[in-house]
N, C-alpha and C. Protein backbone atom coordinates (compact mmCIF):
# COMPACT_ATOMS: atom_id res chain seq x y z
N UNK A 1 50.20 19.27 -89.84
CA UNK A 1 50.83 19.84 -88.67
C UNK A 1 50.81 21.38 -88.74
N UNK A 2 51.02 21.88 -89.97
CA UNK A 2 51.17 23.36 -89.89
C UNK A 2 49.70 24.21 -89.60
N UNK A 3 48.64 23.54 -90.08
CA UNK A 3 47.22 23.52 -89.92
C UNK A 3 47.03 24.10 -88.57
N UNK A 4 47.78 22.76 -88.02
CA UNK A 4 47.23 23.18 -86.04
C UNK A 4 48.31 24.03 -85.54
N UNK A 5 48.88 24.15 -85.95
CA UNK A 5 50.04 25.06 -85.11
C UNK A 5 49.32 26.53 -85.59
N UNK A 6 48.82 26.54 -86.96
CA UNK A 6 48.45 28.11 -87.28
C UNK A 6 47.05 28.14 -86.26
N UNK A 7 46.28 27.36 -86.06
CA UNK A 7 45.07 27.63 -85.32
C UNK A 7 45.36 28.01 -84.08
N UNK A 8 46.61 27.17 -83.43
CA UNK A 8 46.85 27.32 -81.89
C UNK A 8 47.20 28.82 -81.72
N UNK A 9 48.22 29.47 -82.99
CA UNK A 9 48.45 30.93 -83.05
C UNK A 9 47.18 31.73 -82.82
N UNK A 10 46.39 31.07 -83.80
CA UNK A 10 45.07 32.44 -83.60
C UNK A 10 44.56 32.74 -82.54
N UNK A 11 44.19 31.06 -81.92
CA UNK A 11 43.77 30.85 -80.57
C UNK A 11 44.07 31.55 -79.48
N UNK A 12 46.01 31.23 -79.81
CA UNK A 12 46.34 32.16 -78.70
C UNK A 12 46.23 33.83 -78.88
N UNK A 13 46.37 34.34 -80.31
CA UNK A 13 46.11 36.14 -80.54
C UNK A 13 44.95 36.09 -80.03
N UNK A 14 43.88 35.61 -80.06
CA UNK A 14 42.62 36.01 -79.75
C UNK A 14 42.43 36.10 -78.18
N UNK A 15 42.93 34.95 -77.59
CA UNK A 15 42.84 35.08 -75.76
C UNK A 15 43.10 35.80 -75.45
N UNK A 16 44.98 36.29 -75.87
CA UNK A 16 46.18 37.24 -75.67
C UNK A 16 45.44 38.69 -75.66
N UNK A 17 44.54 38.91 -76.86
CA UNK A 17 43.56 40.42 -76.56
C UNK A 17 42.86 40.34 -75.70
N UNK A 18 42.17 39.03 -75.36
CA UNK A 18 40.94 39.33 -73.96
C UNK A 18 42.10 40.01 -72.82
N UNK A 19 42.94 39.21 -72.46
CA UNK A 19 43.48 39.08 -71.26
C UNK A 19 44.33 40.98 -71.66
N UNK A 20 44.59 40.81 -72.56
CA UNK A 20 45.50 42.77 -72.60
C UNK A 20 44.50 43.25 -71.96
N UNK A 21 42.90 43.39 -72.99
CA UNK A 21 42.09 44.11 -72.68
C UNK A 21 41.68 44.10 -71.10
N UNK A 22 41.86 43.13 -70.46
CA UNK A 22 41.07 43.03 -68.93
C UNK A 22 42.01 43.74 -68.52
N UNK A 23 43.46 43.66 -68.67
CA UNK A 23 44.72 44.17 -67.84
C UNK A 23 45.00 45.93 -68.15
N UNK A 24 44.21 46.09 -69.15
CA UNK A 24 44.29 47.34 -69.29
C UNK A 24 43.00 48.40 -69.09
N UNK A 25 42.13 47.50 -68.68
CA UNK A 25 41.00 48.96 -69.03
C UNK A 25 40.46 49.15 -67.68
N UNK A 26 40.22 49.83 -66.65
CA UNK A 26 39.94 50.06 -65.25
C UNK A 26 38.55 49.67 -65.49
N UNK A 27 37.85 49.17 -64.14
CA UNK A 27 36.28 48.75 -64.00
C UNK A 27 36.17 50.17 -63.62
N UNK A 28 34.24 50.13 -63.82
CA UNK A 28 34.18 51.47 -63.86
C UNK A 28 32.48 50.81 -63.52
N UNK A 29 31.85 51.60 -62.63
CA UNK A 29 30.05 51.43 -62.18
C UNK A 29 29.41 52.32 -62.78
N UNK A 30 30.07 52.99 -63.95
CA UNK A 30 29.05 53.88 -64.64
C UNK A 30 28.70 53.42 -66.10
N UNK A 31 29.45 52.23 -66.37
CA UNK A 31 29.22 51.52 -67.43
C UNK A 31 27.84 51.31 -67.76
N UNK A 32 27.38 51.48 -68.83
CA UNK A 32 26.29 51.30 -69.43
C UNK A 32 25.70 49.86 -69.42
N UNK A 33 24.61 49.70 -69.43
CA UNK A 33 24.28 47.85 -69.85
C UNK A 33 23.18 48.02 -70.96
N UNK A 34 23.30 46.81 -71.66
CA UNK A 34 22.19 46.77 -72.72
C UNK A 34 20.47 46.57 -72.16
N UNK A 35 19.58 46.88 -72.73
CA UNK A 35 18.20 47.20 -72.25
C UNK A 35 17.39 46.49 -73.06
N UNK A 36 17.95 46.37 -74.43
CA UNK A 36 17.21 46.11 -75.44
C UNK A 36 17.89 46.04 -76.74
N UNK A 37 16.75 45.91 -77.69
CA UNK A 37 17.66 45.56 -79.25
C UNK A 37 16.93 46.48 -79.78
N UNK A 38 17.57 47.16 -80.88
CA UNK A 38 17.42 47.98 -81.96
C UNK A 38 16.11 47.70 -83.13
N UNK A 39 16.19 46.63 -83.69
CA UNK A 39 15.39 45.81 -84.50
C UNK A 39 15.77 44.82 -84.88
N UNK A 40 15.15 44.29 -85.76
CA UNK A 40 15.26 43.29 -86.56
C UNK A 40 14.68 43.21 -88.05
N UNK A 41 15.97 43.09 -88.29
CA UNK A 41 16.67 43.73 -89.36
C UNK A 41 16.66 42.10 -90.94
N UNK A 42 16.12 41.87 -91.87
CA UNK A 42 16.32 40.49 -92.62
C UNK A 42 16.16 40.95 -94.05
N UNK A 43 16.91 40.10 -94.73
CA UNK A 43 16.59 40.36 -96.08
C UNK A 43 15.48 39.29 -96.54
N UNK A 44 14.47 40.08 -97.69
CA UNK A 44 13.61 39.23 -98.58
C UNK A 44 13.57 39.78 -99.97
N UNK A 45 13.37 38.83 -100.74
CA UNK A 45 13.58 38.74 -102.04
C UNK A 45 12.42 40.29 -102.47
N UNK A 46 11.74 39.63 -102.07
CA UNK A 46 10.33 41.20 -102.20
C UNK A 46 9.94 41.87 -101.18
N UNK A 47 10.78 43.14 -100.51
CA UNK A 47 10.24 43.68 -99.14
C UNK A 47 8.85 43.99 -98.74
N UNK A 48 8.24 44.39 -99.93
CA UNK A 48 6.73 44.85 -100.09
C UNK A 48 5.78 43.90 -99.37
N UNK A 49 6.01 42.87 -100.75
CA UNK A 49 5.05 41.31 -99.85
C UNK A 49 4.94 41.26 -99.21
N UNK A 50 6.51 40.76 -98.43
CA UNK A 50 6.65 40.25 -96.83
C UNK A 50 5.99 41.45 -96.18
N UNK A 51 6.26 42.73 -96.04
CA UNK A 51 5.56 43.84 -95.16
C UNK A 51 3.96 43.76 -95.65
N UNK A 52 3.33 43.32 -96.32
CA UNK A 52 1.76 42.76 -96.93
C UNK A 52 1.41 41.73 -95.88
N UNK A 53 2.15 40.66 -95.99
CA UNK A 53 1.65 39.67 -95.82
C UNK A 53 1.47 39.74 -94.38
N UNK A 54 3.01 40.57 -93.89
CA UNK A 54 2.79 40.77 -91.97
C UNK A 54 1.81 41.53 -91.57
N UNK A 55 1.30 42.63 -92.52
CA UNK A 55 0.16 43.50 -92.46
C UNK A 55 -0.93 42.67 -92.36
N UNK A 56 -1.37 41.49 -93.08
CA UNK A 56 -2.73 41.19 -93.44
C UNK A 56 -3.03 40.54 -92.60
N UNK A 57 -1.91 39.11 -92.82
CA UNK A 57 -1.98 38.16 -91.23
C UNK A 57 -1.47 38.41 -89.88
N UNK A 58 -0.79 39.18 -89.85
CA UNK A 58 -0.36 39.78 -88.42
C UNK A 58 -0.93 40.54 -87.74
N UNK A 59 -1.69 41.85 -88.25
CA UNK A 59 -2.00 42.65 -87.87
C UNK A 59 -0.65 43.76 -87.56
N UNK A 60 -0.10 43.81 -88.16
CA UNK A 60 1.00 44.84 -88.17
C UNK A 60 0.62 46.07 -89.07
N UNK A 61 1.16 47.09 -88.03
CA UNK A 61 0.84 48.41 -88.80
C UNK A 61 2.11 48.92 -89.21
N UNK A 62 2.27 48.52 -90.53
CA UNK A 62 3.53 48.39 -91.85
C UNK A 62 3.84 50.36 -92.18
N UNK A 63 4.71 50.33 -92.55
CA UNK A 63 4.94 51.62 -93.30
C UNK A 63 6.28 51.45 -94.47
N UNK A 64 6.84 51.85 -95.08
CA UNK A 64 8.03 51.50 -96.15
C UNK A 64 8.94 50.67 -96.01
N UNK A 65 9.45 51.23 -94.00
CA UNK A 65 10.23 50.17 -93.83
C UNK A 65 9.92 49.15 -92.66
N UNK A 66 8.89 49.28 -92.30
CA UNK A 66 8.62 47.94 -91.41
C UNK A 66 7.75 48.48 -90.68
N UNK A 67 7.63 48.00 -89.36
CA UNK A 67 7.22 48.27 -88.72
C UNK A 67 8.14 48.37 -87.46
N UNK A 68 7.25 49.72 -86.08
CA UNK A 68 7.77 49.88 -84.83
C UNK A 68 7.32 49.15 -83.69
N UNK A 69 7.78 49.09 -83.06
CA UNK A 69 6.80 48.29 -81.83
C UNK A 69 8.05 49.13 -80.76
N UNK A 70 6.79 49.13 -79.58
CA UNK A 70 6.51 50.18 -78.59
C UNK A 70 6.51 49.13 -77.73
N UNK A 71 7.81 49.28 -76.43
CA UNK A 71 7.88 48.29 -75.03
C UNK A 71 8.50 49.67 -73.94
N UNK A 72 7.72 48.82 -72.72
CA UNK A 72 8.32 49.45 -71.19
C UNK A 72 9.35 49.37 -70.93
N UNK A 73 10.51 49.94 -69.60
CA UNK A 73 11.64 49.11 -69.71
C UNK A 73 10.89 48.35 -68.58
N UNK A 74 11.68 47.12 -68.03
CA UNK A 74 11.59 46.03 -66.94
C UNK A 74 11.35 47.22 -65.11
N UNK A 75 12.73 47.66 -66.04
CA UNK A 75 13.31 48.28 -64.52
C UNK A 75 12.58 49.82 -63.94
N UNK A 76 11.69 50.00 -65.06
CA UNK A 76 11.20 51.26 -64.91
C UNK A 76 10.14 51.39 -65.94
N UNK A 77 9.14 51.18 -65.49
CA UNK A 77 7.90 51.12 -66.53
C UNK A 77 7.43 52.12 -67.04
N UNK A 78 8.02 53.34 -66.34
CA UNK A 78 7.42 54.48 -66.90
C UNK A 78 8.46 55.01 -68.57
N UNK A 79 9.52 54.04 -68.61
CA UNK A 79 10.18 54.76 -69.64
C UNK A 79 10.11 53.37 -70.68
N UNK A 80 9.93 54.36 -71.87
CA UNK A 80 9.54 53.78 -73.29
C UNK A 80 11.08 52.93 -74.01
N UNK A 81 10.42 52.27 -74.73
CA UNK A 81 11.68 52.26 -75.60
C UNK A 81 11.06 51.80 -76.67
N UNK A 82 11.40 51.64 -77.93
CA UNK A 82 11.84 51.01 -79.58
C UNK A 82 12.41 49.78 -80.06
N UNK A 83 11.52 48.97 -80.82
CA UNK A 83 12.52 47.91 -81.92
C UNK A 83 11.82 48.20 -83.23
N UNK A 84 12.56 48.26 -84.35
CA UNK A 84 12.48 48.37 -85.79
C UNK A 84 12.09 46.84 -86.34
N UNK A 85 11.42 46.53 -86.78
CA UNK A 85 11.10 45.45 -87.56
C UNK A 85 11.06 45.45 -89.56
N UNK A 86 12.16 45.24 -89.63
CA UNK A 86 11.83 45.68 -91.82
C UNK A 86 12.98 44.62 -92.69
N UNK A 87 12.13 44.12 -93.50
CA UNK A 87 12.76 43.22 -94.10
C UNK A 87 13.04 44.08 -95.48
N UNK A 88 14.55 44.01 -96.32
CA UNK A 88 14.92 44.70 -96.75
C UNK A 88 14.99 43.75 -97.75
């Protein structure tokens, strides 16, 4: 019993912040939106290899820490953007 009563607590702290947060923060149309991701980011036992092996069979052009890759945005083709690819 004490099990579920502590979960129902969390349950409810956790909603209890959505709902503060909605009640407190004004909407706003200058808000930013996401476009894209940063990289991708993984661990491997041997970073080298894995950046070898994506080099040899992939055709990836590797450097220490991974590789870059180069995209349009959707909404505007003329502007660039970045993802990091490096297994650490």
């Amino acid at each position: 019993m004490k099990k579920i009563f502590f979960a129902v607590c969390i349950v409810t702290a956790f909603l209890s912040g959505f709902a503060f947060k909605a009640v407190t923060e004004k909407e706003s149309d200058d808000l930013k939106r996401v476009t894209g991701i940063g990289g991708i980011f993984f661990k491997s036992k041997d970073p080298k290899k894995t950046r070898e092996w994506y080099q040899q069979h992939l055709g990836l052009e590797v450097n220490e820490y991974g590789s870059v890759f180069e995209w349009y945005q959707g909404a505007d083709n003329s502007k660039k953007g970045f993802s990091q690819w490096s297994p650490f």
